[in-house]
Protein backbone atom coordinates (compact mmCIF):
# COMPACT_ATOMS: atom_id res chain seq x y z
CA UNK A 1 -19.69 6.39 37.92
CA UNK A 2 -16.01 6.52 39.48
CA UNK A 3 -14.85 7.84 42.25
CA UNK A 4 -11.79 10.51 41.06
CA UNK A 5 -9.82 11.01 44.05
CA UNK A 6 -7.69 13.46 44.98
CA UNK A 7 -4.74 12.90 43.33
CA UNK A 8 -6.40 11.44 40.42
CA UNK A 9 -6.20 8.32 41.39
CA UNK A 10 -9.25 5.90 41.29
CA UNK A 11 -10.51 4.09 44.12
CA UNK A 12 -9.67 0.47 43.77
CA UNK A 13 -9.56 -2.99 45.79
CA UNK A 14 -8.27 -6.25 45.20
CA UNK A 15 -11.51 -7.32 45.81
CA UNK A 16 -13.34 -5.66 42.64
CA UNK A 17 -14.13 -7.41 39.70
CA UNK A 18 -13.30 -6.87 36.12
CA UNK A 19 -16.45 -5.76 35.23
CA UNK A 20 -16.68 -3.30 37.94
CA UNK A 21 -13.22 -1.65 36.30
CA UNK A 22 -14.43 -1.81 32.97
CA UNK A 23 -17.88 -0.06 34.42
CA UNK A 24 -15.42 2.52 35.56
CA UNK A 25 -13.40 2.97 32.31
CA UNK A 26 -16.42 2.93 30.18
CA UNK A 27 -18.16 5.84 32.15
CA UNK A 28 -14.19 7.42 32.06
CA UNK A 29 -14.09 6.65 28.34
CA UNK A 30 -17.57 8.91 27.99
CA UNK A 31 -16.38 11.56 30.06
CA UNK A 32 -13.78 12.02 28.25
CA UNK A 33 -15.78 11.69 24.90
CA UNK A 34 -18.51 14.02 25.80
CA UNK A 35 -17.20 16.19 28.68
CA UNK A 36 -19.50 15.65 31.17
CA UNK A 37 -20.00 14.37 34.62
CA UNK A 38 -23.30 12.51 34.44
CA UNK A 39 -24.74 10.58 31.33
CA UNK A 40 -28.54 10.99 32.86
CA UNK A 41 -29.77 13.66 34.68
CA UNK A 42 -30.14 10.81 37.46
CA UNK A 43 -26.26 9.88 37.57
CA UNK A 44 -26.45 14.39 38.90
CA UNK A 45 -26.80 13.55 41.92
CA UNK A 46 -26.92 16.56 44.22
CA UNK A 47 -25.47 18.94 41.40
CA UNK A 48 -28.80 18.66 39.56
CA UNK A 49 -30.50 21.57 41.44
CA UNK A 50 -27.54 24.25 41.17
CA UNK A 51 -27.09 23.33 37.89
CA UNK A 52 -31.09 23.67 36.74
CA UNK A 53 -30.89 27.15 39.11
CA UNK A 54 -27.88 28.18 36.71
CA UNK A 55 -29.41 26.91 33.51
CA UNK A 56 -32.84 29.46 34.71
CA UNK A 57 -30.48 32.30 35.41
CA UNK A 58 -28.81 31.91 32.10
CA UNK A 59 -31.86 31.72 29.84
CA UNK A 60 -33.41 34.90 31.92
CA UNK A 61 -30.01 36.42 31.02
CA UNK A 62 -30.23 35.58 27.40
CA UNK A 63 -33.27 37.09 26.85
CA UNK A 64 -32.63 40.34 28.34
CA UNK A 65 -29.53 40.33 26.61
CA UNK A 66 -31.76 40.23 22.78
CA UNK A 67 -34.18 42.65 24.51
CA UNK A 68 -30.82 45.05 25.46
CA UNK A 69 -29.81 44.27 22.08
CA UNK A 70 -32.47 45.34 19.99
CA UNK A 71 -33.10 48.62 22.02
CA UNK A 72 -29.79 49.77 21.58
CA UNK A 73 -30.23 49.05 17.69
CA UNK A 74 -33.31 51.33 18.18
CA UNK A 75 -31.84 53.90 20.57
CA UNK A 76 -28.53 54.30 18.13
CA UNK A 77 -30.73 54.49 15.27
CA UNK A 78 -33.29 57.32 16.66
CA UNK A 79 -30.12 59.06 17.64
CA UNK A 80 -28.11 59.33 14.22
CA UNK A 81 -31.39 60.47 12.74
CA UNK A 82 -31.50 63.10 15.36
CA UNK A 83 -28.02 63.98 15.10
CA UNK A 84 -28.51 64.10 11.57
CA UNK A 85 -32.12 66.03 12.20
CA UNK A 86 -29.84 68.63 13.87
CA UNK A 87 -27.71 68.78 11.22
CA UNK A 88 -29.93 69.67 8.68
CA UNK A 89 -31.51 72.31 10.84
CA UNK A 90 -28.73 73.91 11.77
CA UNK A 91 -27.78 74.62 7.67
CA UNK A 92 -30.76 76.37 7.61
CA UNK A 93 -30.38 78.16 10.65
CA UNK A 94 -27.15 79.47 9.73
CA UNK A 95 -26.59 78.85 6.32
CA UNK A 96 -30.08 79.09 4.56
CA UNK A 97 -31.50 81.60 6.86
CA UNK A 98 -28.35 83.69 7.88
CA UNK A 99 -28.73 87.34 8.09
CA UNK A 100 -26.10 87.66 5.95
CA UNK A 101 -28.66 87.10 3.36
CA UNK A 102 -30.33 89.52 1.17
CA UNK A 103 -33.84 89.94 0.77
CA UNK A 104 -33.69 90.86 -2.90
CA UNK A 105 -36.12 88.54 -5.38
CA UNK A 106 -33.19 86.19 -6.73
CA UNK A 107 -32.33 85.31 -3.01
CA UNK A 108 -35.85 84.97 -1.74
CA UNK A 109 -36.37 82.65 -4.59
CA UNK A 110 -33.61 81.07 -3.57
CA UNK A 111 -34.41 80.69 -0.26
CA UNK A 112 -37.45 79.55 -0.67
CA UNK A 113 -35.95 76.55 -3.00
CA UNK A 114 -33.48 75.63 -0.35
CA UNK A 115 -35.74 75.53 2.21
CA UNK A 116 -38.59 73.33 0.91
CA UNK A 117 -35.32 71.02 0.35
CA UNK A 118 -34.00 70.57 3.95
CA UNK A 119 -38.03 70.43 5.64
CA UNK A 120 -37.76 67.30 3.04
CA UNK A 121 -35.41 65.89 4.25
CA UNK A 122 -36.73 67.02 8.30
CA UNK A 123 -39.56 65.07 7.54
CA UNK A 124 -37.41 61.88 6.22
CA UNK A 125 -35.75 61.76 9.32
CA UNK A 126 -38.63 61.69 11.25
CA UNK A 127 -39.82 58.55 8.81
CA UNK A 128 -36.65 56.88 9.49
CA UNK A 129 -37.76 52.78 10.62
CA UNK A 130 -35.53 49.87 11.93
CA UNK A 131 -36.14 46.70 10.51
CA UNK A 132 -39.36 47.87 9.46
CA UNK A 133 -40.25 49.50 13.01
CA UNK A 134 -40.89 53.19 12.66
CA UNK A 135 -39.24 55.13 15.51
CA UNK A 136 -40.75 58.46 15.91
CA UNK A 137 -44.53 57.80 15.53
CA UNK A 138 -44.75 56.85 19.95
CA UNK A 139 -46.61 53.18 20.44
CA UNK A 140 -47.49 53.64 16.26
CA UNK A 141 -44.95 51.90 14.67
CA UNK A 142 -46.10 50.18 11.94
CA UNK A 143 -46.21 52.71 9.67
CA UNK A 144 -44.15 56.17 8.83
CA UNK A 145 -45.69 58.62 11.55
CA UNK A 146 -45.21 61.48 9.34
CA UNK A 147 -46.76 62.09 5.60
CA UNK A 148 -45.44 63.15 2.74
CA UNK A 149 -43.13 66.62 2.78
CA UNK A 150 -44.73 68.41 -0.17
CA UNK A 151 -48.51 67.18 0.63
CA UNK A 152 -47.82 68.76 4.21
CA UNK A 153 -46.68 72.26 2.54
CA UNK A 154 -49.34 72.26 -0.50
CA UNK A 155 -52.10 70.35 0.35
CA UNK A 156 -53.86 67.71 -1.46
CA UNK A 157 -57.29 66.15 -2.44
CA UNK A 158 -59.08 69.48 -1.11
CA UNK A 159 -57.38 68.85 2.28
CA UNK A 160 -55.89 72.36 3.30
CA UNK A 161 -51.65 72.31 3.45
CA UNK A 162 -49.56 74.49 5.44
CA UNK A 163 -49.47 77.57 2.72
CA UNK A 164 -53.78 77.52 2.53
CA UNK A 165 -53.44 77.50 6.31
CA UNK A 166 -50.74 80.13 6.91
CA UNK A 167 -52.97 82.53 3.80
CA UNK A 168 -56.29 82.39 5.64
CA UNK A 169 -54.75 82.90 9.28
CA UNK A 170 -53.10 86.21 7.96
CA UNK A 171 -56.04 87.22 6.16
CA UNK A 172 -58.01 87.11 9.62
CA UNK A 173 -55.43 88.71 11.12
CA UNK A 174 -55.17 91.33 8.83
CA UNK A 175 -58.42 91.91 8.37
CA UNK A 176 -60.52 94.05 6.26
CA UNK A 177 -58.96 97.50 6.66
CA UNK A 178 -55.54 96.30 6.91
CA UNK A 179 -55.48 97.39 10.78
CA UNK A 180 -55.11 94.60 12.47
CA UNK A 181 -58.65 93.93 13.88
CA UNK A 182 -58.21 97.45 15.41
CA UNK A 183 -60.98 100.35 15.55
CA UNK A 184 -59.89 103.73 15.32
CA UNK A 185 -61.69 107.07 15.88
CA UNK A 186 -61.17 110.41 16.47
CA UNK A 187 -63.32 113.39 18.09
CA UNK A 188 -62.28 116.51 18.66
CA UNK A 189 -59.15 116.34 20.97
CA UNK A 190 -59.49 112.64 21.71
CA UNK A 191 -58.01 109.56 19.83
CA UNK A 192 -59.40 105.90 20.63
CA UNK A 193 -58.09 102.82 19.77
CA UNK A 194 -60.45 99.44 19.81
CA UNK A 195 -59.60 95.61 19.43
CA UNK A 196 -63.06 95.62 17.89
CA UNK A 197 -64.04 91.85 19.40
CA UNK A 198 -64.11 90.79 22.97
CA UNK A 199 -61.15 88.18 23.74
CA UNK A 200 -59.86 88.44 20.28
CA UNK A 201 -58.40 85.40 18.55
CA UNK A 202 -57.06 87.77 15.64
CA UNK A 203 -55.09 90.64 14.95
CA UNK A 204 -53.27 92.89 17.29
CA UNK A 205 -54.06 92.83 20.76
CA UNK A 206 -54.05 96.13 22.81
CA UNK A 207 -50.85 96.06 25.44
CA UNK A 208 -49.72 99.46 26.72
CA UNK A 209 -50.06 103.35 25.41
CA UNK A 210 -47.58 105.81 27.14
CA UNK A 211 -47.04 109.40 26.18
CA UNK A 212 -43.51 111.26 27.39
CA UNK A 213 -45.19 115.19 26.91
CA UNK A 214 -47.79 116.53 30.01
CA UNK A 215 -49.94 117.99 26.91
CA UNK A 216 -51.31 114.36 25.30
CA UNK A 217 -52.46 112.13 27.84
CA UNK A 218 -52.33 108.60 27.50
CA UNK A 219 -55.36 105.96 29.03
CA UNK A 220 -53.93 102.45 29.17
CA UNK A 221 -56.09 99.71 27.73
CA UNK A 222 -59.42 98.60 29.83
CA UNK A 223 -63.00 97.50 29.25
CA UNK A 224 -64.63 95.15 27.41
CA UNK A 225 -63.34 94.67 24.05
CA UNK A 226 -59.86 96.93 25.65
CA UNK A 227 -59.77 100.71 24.72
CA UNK A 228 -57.01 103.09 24.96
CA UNK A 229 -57.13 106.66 24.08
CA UNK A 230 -55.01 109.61 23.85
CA UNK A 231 -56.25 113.29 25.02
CA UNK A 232 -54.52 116.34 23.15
CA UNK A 233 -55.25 118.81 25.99
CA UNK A 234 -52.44 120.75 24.97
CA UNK A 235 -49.55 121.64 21.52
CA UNK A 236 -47.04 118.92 22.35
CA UNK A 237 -43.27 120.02 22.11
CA UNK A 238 -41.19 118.61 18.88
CA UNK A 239 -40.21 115.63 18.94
CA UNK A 240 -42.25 114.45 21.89
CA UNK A 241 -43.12 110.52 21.07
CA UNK A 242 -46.38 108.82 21.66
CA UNK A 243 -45.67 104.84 21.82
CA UNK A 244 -48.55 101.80 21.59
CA UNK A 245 -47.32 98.55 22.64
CA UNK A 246 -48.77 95.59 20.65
CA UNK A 247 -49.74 92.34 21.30
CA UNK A 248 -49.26 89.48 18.26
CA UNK A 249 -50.57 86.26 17.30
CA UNK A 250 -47.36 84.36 18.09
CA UNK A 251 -46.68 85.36 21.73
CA UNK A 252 -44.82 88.26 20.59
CA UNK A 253 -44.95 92.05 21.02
CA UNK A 254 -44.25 94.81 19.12
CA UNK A 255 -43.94 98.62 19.25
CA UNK A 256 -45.12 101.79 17.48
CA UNK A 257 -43.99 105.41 18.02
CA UNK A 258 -45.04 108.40 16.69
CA UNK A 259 -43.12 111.26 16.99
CA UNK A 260 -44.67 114.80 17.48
CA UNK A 261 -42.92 117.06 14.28
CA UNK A 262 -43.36 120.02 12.15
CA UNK A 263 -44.58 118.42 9.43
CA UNK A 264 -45.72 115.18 8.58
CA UNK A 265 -42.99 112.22 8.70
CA UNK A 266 -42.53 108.54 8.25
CA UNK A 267 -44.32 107.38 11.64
CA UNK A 268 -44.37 111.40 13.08
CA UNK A 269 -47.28 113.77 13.16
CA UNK A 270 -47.68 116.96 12.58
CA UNK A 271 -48.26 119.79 15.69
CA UNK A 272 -51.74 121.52 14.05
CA UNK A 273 -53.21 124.93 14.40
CA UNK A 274 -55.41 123.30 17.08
CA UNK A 275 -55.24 120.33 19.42
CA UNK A 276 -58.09 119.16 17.60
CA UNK A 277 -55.86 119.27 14.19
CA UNK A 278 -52.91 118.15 16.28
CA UNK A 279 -55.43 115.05 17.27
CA UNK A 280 -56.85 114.35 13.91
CA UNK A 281 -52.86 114.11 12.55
CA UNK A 282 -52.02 111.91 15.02
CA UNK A 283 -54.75 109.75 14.41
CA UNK A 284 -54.31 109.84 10.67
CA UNK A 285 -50.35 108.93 11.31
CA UNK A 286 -50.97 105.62 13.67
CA UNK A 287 -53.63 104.60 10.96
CA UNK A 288 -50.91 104.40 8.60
CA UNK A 289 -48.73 102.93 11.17
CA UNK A 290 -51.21 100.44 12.16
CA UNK A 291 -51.44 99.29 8.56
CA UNK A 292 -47.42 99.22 8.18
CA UNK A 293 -47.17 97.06 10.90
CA UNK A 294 -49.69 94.97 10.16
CA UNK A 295 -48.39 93.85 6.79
CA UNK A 296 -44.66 93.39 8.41
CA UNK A 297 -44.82 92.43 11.92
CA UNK A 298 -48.20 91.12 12.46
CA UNK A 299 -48.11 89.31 8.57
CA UNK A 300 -44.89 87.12 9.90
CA UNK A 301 -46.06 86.93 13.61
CA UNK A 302 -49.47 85.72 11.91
CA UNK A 303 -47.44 83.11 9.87
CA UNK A 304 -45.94 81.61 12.81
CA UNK A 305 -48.70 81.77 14.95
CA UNK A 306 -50.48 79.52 12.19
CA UNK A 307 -47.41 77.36 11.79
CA UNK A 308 -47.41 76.32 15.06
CA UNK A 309 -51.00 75.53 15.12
CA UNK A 310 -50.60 73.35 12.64
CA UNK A 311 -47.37 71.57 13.50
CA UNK A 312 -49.68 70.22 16.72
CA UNK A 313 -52.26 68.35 15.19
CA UNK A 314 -52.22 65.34 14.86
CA UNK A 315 -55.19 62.54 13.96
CA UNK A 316 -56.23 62.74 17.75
CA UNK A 317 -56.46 66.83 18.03
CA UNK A 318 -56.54 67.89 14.59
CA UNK A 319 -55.79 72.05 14.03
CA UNK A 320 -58.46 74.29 14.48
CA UNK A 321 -59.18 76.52 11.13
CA UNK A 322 -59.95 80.01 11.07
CA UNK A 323 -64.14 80.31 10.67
CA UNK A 324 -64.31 81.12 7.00
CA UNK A 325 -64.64 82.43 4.50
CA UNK A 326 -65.06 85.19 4.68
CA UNK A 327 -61.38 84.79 6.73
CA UNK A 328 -61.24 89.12 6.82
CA UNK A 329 -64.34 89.28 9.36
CA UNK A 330 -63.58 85.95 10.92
CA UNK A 331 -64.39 86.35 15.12
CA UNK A 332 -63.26 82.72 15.92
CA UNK A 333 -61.98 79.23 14.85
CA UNK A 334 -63.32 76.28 14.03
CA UNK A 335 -62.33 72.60 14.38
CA UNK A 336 -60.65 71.14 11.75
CA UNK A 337 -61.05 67.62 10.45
CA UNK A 338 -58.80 64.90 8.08
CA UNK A 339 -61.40 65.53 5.91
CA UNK A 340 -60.41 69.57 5.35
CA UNK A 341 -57.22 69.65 6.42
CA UNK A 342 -54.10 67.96 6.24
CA UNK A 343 -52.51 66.04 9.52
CA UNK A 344 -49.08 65.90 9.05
CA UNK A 345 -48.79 63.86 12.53
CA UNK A 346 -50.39 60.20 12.30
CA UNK A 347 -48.68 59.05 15.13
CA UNK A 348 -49.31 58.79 19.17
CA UNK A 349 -50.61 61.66 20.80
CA UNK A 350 -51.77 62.31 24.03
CA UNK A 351 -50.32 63.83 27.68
CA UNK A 352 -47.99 61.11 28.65
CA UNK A 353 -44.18 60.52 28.41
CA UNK A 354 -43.14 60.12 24.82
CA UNK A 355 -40.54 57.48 26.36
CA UNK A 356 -43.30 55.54 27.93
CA UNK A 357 -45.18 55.10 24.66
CA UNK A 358 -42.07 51.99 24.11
CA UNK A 359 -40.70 50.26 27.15
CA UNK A 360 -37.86 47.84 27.11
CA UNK A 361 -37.17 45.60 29.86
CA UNK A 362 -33.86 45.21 30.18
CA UNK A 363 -33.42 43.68 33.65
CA UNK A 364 -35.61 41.86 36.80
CA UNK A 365 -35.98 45.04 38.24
CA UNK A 366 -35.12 47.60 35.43
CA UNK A 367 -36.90 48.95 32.50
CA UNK A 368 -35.85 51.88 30.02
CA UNK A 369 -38.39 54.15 27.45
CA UNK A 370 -37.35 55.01 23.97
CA UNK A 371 -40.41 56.09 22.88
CA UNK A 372 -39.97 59.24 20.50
CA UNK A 373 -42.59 61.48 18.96
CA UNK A 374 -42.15 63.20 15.81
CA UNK A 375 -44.32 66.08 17.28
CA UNK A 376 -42.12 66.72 20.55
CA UNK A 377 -41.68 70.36 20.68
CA UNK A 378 -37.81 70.52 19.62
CA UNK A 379 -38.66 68.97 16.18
CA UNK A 380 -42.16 70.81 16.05
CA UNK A 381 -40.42 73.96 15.83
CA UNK A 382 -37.26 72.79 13.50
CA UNK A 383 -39.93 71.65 10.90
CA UNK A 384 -41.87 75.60 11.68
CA UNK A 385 -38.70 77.37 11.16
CA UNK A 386 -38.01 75.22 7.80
CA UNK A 387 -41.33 75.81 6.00
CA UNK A 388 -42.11 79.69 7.54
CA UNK A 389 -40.11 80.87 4.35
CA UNK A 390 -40.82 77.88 2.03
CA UNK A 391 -44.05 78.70 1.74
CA UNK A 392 -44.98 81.95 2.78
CA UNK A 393 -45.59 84.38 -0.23
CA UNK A 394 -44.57 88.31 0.07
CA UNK A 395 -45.41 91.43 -1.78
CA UNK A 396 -45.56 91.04 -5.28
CA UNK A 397 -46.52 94.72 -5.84
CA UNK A 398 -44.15 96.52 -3.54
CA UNK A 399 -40.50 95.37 -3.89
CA UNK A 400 -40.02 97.44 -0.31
CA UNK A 401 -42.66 95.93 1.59
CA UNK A 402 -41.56 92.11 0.24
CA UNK A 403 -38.22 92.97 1.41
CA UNK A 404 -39.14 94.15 5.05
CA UNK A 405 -41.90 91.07 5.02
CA UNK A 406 -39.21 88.48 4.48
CA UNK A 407 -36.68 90.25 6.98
CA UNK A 408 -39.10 90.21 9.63
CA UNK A 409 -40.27 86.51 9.28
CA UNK A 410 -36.54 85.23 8.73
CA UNK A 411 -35.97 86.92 12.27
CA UNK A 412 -39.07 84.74 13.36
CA UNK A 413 -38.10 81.50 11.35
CA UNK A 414 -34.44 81.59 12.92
CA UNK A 415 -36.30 82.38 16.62
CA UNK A 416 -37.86 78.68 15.92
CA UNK A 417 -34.67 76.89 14.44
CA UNK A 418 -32.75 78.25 17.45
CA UNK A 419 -35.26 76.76 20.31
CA UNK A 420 -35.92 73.59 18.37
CA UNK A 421 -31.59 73.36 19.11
CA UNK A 422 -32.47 73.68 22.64
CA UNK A 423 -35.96 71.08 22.80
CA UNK A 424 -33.74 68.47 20.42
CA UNK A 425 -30.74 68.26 22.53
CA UNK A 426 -33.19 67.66 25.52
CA UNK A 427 -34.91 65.25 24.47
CA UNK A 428 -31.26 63.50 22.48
CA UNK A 429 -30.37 63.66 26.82
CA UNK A 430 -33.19 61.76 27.72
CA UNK A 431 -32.91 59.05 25.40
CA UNK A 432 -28.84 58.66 25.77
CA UNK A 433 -29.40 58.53 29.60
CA UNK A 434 -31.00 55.40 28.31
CA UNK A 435 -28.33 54.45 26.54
CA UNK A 436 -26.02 54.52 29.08
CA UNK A 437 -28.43 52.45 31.16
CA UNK A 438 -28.51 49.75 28.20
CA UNK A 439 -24.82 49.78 27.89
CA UNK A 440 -23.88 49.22 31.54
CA UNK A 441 -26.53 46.43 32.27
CA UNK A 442 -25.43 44.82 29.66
CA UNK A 443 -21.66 45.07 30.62
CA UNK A 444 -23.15 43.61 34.43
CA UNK A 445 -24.79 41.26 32.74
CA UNK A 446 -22.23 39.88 30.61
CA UNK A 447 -20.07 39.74 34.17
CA UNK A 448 -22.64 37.79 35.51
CA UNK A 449 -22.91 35.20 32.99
CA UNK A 450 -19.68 34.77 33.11
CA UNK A 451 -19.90 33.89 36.99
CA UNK A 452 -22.84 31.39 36.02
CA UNK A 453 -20.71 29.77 33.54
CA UNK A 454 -18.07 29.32 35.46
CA UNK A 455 -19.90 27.77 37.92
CA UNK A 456 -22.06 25.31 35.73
CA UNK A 457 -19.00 23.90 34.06
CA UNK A 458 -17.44 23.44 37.44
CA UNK A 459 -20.87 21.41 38.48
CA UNK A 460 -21.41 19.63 35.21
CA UNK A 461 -18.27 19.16 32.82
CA UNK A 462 -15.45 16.83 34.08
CA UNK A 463 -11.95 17.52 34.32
CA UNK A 464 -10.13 16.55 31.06
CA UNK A 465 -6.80 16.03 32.83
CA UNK A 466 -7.63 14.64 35.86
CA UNK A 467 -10.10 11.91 33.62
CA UNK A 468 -7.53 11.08 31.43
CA UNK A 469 -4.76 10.03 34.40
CA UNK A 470 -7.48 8.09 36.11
CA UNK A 471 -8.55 6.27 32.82
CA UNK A 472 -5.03 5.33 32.39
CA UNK A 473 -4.56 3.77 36.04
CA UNK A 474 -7.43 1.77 36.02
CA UNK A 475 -6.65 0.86 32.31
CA UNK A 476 -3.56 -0.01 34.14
CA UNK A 477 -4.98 -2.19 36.91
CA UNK A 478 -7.23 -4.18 34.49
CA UNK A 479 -4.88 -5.34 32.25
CA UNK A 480 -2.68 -6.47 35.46
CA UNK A 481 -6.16 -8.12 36.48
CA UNK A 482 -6.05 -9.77 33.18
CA UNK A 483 -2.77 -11.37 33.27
CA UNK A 484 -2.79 -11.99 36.66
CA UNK A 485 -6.44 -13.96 35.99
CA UNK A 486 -4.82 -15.63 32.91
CA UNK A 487 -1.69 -17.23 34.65
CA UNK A 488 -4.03 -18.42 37.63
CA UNK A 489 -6.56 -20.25 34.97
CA UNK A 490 -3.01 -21.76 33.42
CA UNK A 491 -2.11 -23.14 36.60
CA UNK A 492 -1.96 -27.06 37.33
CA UNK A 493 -2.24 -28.86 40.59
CA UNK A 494 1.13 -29.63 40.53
CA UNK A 495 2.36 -26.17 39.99
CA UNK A 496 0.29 -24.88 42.85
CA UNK A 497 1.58 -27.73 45.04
């Protein structure tokens, strides 16, 4: 190979032969031809090390660069159907579900309609794949993660749907006497109030009992089931209140007061002749409170309380069932199965990191999750808000009642669509911070290889210009080496003499 030298000149001596120059232009000639230094990997010389140490960094570059690639197809992907998740949950937060809404039939019908529409298209988001890769189903992604909208709110095949489940969790709830799973009696002065099982799993749960007039004294909750009681020692003065905190199925509490009046009144009871009569009014007035609030607050807390059961099962922790029938006297729940009930979740589910369920490695020493799981708790209770309404059936023999049913669980339905904002944009945070990460690797990486590039052209392509001028010197010299050869072969004796 020649020598280029540094002013492009190549080395040369009187003393070379023409077939050492025409060596030189040859190998010149290919240079120029092919753009390289070195026709063999022998003719590298030194540079053959650097340039196999670039050639490793490179490839090791390339593939992280597919690997970045095809995350941040995944990552944008997951996070339009999120966005668009959000989107859809926010109509029927504030469009669907607004309170400016009225709880007439037409409306609730419509309602109803409108909802079973957007949990449809909840659930498609939550189905949405990438080249054939589901995103929201954790390490499952060969198939969608979440089944199909309407078998999830009606059931199929026998299997028990979201409506069955919601009906037979307010049944046991309810219970028998419409009470709430609460025993009341009444003897002489005194007034007792029961949850009638020990750690109840149903109905109203005993919280507080206060009393604001010296004459009826109030005995919080204690023992085993709780009991509370109220003594009428003495007449209580009009318009004194008696108030029972509750305890509901969905976390919630609620509150009744009865108001001490001359007569008897919508949650009031009358003063008696005795305090005996006084007692057995007030107990007659929180029965009939008990049973109002049972079919309003504890039928919607009920509903949600089931909801969310539901909306955490999955195939590996399948929804307990309420121990029926008969669901009225049920005292505890049983485990469900995919053989009974329908498991709306089919993807990954255990107690680690959603993210971790996918892992990208996007660099030597860096790795990213965007793992997602259609049951995080931000979409759990978008999808509970959706279908609270959609499926839930009111009063059909007291207009009144329906309305203050579907009042009270609209409150509850727009309590879920409001935290599932706050859970979705959480877990949206985690998954841009990836993102980002993606995105500025891949702008250090693209530096990089642009540094090894440099460099490997510098080691292995020749200079164009600098090739060229040398090719035309020594193209120069050998055609002066060929005349000159050609008059010295012409030359006689004589002439040299």
């Amino acid at each position: 190979m020649s020598s280029i030298g540094p002013f492009g000149g190549a080395g040369f001596s009187s003393s070379q032969s023409m077939a050492e120059l025409r060596e030189q232009i040859n190998d010149l000639s290919r240079q120029l031809s092919t753009g390289k230094r070195a026709a063999t990997i022998s003719q590298s010389g030194n540079a053959l090390s650097r340039s196999i140490d670039l050639r490793a960094r490179l490839s090791r570059l390339s593939i992280y660069d597919e690997a970045i690639a095809s995350a941040s197809t995944d990552l944008n992907t997951i996070s339009n159907s999120i966005n668009s998740f959000s989107t859809v949950s926010s109509r029927a937060l504030f469009e669907t579900l607004s309170v400016a809404t009225t709880a007439d039939p037409s409306n609730r019908s419509t309602v109803k309609t409108n909802l079973r529409r957007q949990f449809s298209e909840l659930i498609d988001y939550l189905n949405i794949d990438s080249n054939g890769s589901y995103l929201f189903g954790g390490k499952n992604t060969m198939s969608p993660p979440v089944l199909d909208a309407n078998m999830i709110l009606d059931g199929t095949s026998g299997k028990a749907g979201l409506t069955q489940y919601i009906a037979e969790r307010q049944a046991a709830d309810l219970g028998a006497d419409n009470q709430g799973r609460l025993q009341l009696s009444n003897s002489t002065n005194e007034v007792s109030l029961a949850e009638t099982v020990s750690g109840s799993v149903f109905g109203f749960t005993l919280r507080g009992i206060t009393s604001n007039d010296p004459g009826i004294v109030a005995t919080a909750p204690s023992g085993t089931p709780p009991q509370l009681s109220l003594s009428v020692n003495a007449q209580p003065a009009p318009n004194s209140v008696v108030t029972l905190t509750l305890g509901l199925p969905d976390g919630t509490t609620t509150e009744i007061t009865l108001t001490a009046a001359g007569d008897s009144a919508s949650n009031g009871f009358a003063i008696g002749e005795t305090v005996d009569d006084t007692a057995s009014n007030l107990t007659t007035a929180l029965r009939s409170a008990l049973v109002s609030t049972g079919k309003t607050q504890l039928f919607s807390a009920s509903a949600k309380a089931a909801a969310g059961d539901f909306f955490k099962g999955s195939t590996t922790n399948p929804p307990h069932r309420v121990n029926g029938p008969s669901f009225e006297t049920a005292t505890a729940f049983t485990a469900g199965s995919a053989d009974d009930t329908v498991i709306w979740y089919q993807g990954t589910d255990d107690t680690n990191d959603p993210r971790n369920d996918r892992i990208s490695k996007i660099d030597e020493r860096l790795s990213i999750g965007l793992g997602v799981r259609a049951n995080e708790p931000g979409f759990v209770e978008a999808l509970t808000g959706a279908a609270l309404l959609a499926v839930t059936n009111f009063s059909t023999s007291d207009e009144t009642l329906a309305k203050k049913q579907f009042t009270d669980l609209r409150g509850r339905a727009r309590d879920s669509l409001s935290q599932s904002k706050t859970d979705v944009t959480t877990t949206n945070v985690s998954l841009l911070t990836a993102q980002k990460s993606a995105k500025s690797r891949s702008d250090d990486q693209k530096a990089q290889k642009t540094v090894f590039e440099t460099a490997l052209v510098t080691i292995e392509d020749a200079p164009l210009d600098q090739t060229a001028v040398s090719l035309t010197s020594l193209q120069t010299q050998l055609q002066a080496l060929y005349q000159l050869t050609a008059k010295l072969q012409s030359m006689s004796l004589a002439n040299y003499l």
